[in-house]
Protein backbone atom coordinates (compact mmCIF):
# COMPACT_ATOMS: atom_id res chain seq x y z
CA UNK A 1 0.26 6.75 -20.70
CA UNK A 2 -0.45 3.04 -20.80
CA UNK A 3 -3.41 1.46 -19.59
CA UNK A 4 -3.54 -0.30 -15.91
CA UNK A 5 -2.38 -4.08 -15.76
CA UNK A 6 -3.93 -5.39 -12.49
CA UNK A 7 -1.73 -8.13 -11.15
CA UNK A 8 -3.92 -9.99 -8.83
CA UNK A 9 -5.47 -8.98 -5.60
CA UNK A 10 -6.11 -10.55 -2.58
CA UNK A 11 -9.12 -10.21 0.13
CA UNK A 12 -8.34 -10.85 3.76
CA UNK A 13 -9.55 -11.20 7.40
CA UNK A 14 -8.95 -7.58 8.81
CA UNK A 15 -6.04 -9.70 11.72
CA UNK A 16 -2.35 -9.38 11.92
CA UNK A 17 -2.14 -12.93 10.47
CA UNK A 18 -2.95 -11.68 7.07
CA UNK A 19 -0.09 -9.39 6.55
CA UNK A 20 1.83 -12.08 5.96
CA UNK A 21 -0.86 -13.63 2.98
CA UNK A 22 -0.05 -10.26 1.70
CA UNK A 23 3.76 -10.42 1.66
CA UNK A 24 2.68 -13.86 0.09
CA UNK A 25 0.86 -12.06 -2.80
CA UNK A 26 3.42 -10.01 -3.94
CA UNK A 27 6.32 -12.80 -3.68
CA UNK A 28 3.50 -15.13 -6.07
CA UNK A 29 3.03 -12.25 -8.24
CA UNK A 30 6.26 -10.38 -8.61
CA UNK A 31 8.64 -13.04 -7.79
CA UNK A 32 11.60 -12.51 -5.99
CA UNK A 33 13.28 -11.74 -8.83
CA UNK A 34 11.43 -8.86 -9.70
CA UNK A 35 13.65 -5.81 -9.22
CA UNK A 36 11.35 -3.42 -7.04
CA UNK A 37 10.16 -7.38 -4.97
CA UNK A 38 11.47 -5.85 -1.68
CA UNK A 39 10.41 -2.35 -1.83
CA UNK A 40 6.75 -3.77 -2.44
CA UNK A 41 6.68 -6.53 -0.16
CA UNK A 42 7.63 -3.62 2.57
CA UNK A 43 5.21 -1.30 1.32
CA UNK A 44 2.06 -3.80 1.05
CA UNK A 45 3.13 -5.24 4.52
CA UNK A 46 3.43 -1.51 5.88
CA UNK A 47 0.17 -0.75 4.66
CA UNK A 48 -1.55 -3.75 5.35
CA UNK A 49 -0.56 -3.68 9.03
CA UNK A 50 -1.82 -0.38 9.42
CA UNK A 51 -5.13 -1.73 8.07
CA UNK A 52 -5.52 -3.96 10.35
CA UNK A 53 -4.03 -2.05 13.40
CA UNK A 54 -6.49 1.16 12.72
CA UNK A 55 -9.47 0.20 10.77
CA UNK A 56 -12.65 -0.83 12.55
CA UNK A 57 -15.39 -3.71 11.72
CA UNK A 58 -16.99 -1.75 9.20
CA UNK A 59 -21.37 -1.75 7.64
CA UNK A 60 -19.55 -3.67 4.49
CA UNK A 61 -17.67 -6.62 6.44
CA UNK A 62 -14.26 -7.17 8.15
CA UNK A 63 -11.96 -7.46 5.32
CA UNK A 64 -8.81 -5.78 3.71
CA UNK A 65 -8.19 -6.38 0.22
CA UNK A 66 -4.52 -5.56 -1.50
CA UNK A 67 -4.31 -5.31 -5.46
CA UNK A 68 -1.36 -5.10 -7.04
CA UNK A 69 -1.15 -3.38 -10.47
CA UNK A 70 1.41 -2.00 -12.98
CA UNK A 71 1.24 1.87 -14.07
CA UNK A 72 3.39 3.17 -16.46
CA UNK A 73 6.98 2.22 -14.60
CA UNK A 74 5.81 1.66 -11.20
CA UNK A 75 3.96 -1.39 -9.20
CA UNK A 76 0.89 0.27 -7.95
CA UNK A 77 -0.01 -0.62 -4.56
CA UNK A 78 -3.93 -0.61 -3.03
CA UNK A 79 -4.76 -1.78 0.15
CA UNK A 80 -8.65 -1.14 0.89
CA UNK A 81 -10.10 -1.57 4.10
CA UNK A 82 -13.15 -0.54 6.19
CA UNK A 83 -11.75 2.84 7.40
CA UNK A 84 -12.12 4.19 11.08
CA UNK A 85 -14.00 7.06 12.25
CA UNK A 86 -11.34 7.75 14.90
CA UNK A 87 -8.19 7.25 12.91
CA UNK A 88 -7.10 8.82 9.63
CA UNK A 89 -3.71 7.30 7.82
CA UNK A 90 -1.10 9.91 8.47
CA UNK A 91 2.36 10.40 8.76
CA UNK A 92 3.59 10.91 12.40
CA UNK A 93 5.59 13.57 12.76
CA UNK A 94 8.85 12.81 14.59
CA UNK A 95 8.36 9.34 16.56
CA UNK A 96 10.92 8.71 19.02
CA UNK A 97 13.66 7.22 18.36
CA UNK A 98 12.62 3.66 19.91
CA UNK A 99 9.09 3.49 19.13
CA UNK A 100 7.78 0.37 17.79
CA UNK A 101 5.38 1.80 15.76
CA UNK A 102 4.54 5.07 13.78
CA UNK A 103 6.80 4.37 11.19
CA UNK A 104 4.63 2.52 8.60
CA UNK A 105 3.41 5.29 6.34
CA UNK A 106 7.20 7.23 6.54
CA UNK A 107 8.27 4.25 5.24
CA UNK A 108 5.98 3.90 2.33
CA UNK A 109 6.55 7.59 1.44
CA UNK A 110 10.50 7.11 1.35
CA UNK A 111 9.55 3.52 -1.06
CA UNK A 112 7.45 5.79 -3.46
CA UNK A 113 8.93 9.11 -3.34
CA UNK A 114 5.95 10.43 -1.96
CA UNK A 115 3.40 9.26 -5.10
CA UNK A 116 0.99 7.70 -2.14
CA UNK A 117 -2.33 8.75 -0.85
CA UNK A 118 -5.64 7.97 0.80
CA UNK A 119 -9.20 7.80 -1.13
CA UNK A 120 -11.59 8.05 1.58
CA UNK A 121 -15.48 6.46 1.27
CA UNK A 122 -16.92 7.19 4.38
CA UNK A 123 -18.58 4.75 6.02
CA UNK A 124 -17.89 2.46 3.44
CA UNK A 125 -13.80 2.51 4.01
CA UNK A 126 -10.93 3.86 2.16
CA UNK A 127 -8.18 2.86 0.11
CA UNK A 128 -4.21 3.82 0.87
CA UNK A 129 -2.19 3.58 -2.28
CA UNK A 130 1.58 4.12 -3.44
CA UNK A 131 3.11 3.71 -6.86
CA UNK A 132 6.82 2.62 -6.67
CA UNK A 133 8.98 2.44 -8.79
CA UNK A 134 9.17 -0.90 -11.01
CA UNK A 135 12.91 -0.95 -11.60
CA UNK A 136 14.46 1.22 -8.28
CA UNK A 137 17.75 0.75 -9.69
CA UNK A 138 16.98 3.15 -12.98
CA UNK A 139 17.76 7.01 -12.79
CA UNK A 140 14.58 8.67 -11.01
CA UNK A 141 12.98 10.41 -13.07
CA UNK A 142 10.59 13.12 -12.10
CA UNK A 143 6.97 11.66 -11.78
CA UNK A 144 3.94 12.94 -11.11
CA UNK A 145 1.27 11.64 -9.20
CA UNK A 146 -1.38 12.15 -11.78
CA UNK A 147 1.27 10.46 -14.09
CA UNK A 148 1.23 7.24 -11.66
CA UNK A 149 -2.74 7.23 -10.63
CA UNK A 150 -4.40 4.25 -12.36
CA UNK A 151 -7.92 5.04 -13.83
């Protein structure tokens, strides 16, 4: 297994105008060109929405940070924010078919095949992560999550 490369990360104000400083982030250090750009820019912006939707001013500030790293084959995803007491990131089960939201995380499980979590801190936040894969276009191959996790 190869070591971690950490891209860059980002720290921002936990409001929906940051989402789109995170898109940002991953267009300045993927590139468009990158072959897995658009499954990451969804993926951060998924994440970092819910961040700011369902996090709470937290003892450690107001502030959401995304890093970007590469693992192995796959553009590791973190998104680290001051956590909630009253929500918990999870996928919803069946939202209806017009909902606006609820959608977020099922999306960012279909991007990485699953390899995502949550690392929970208590009071001190948690972190929601997915690995996807760097080139989307090459045969899947099996991977597990232990395989993608950076140290």
């Amino acid at each position: 297994m190869q070591p971690a490369r950490k891209l860059g990360e980002i720290f921002l104000r936990r409001e929906p105008e940051s989402v789109s400083s995170a898109r940002a982030m991953v267009r300045d250090l993927l590139g468009i060109q990158h072959p897995a750009y658009e499954q990451v820019r969804l993926a951060v912006s998924e994440i970092t929405t819910n961040a700011v939707e369902h996090s709470a001013p937290g003892p450690v500030g107001d502030l959401v940070m995304v890093v970007l790293k590469v693992v192995n084959d796959f553009v590791y995803v973190e998104v680290t924010d001051p956590g909630s007491a009253s929500s918990k990131p999870h996928l919803c089960d069946d939202p209806a078919p017009d909902a606006e939201d609820g959608r977020g995380l099922f999306i960012v499980d279909e991007l990485s095949a699953g390899n995502w979590g949550v690392r929970d801190f208590g009071v001190v936040g948690r972190t929601v992560w997915c690995a996807i894969p760097a080139d989307p276009t090459a045969p899947a191959e099996e991977a597990e999550i232990g395989t993608v996790r950076p140290e």
